[in-house]
Protein backbone atom coordinates (compact mmCIF):
# COMPACT_ATOMS: atom_id res chain seq x y z
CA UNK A 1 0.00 0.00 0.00
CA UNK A 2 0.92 3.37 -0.98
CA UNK A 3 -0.17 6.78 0.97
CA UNK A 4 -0.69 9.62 -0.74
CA UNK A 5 -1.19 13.01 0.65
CA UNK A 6 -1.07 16.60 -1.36
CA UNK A 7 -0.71 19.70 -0.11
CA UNK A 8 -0.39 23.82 -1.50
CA UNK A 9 -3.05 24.26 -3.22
CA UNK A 10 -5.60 27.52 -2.91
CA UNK A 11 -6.91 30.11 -4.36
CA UNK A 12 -4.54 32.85 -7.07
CA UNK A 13 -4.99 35.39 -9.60
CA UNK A 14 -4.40 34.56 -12.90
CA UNK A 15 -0.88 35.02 -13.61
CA UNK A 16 0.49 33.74 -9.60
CA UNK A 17 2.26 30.61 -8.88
CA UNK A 18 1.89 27.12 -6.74
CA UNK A 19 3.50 24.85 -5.70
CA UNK A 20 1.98 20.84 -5.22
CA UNK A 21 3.50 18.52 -3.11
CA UNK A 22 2.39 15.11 -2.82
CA UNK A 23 4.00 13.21 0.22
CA UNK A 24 3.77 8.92 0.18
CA UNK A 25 4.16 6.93 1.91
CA UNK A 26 3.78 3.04 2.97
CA UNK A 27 6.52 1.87 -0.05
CA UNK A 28 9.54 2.08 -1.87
CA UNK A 29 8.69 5.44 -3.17
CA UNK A 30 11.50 5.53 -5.74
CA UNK A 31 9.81 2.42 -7.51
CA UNK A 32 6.95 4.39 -8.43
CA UNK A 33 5.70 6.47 -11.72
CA UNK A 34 4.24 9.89 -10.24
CA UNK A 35 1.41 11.42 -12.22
CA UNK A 36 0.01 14.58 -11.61
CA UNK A 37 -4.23 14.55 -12.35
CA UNK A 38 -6.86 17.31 -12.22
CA UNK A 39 -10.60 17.18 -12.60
CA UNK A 40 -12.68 20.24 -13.06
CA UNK A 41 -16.75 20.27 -12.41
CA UNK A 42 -18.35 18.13 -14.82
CA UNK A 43 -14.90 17.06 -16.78
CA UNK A 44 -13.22 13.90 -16.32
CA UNK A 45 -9.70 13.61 -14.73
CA UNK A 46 -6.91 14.33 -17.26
CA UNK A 47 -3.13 13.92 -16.74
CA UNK A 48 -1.51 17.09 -16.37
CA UNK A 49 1.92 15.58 -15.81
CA UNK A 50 4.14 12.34 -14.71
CA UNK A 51 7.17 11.24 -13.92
CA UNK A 52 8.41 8.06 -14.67
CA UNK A 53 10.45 5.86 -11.57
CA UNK A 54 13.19 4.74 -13.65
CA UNK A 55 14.60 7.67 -15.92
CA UNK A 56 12.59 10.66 -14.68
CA UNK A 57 11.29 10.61 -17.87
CA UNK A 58 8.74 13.28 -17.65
CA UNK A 59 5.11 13.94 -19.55
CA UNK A 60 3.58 17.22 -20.03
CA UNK A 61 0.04 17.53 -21.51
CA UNK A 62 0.10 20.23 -24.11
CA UNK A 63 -2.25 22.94 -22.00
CA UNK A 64 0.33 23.31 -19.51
CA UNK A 65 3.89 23.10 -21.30
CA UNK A 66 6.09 25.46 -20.15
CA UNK A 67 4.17 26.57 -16.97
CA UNK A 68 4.39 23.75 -15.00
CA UNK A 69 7.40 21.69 -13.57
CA UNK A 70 7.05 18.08 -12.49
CA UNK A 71 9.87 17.11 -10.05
CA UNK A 72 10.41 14.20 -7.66
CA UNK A 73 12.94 14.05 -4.36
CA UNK A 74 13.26 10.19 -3.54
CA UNK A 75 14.93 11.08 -0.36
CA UNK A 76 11.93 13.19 0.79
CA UNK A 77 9.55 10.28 -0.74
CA UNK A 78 8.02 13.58 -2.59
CA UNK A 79 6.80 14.58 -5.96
CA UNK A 80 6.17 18.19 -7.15
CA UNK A 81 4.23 20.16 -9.33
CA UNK A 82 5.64 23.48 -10.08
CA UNK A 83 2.73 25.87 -11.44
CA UNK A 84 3.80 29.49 -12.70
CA UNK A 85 1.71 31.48 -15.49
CA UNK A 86 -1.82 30.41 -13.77
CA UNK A 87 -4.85 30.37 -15.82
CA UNK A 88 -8.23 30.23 -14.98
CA UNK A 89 -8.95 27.27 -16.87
CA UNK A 90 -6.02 25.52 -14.27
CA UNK A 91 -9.22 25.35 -12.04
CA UNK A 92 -9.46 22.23 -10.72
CA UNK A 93 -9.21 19.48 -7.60
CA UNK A 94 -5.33 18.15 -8.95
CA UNK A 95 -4.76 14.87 -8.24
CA UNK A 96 -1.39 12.42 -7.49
CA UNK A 97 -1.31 8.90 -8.54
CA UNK A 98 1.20 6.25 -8.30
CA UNK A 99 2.05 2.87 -10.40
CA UNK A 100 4.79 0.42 -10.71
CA UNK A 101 5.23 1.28 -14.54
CA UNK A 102 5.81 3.80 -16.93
CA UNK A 103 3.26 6.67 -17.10
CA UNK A 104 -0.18 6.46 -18.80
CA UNK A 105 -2.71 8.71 -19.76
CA UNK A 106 -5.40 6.77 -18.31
CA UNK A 107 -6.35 7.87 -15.00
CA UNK A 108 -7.42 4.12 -14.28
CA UNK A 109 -4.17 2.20 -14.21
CA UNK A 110 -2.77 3.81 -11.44
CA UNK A 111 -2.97 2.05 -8.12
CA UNK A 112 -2.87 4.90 -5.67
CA UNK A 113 -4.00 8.34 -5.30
CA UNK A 114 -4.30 11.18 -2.84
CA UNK A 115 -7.31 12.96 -1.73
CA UNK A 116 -6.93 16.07 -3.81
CA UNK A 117 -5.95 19.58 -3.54
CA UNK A 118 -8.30 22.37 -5.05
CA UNK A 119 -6.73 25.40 -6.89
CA UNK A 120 -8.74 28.05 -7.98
CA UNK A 121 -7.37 30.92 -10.28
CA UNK A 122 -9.50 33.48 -10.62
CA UNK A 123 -9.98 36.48 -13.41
């Protein structure tokens, strides 16, 4: 079992910056692919961004290259997502998720996730 807990986010203006940590525990945390998620009313949960275990291979989806930073510190059993240039359409509860392979799009094969952190970005 896997723990996943995430943390920092609120409510900006367009334009501000957060920062998402996810904390785990319960495992090997360096054995796992770290995906970032978010699901906005009435939308289904997309990947934002991942991390692969292995190479730190990362993923971006194309709304939010450039502007945000996916980042992982084994030693802290932590994964990051870095979020400059905010946009109202960031709105959303953001999700982490963890599995034993290499990242996926599909919110449904990963094993673990956190509760969710809501950021709002307003106008």
């Amino acid at each position: 079992q896997v723990q996943l807990v995430e943390s920092g986010g609120g409510l900006v203006q367009a334009g501000a910056s957060l920062r998402l940590s996810c904390a785990a525990s319960g495992r090997t945390f360096s054995r796992f692919t770290m995906g970032w998620f978010r699901q906005a009313p009435g939308k289904e949960r997309k990947l934002v961004a991942a991390i692969n275990w292995n190479d730190s291979n990362t993923y971006y989806a194309d709304s939010v290259k450039g502007r945000f930073t996916i980042a992982r510190d084994n030693a802290k059993d932590t994964v990051y997502l870095q979020m400059n240039s905010l946009k109202p359409e960031d709105t959303a509860v953001y999700y982490c998720a963890a599995r034993t392979a290499l990242w996926d799009y599909n919110s449904n094969n990963y094993d673990y996730w956190g509760q969710g952190t809501q950021v709002t970005v307003s106008s």
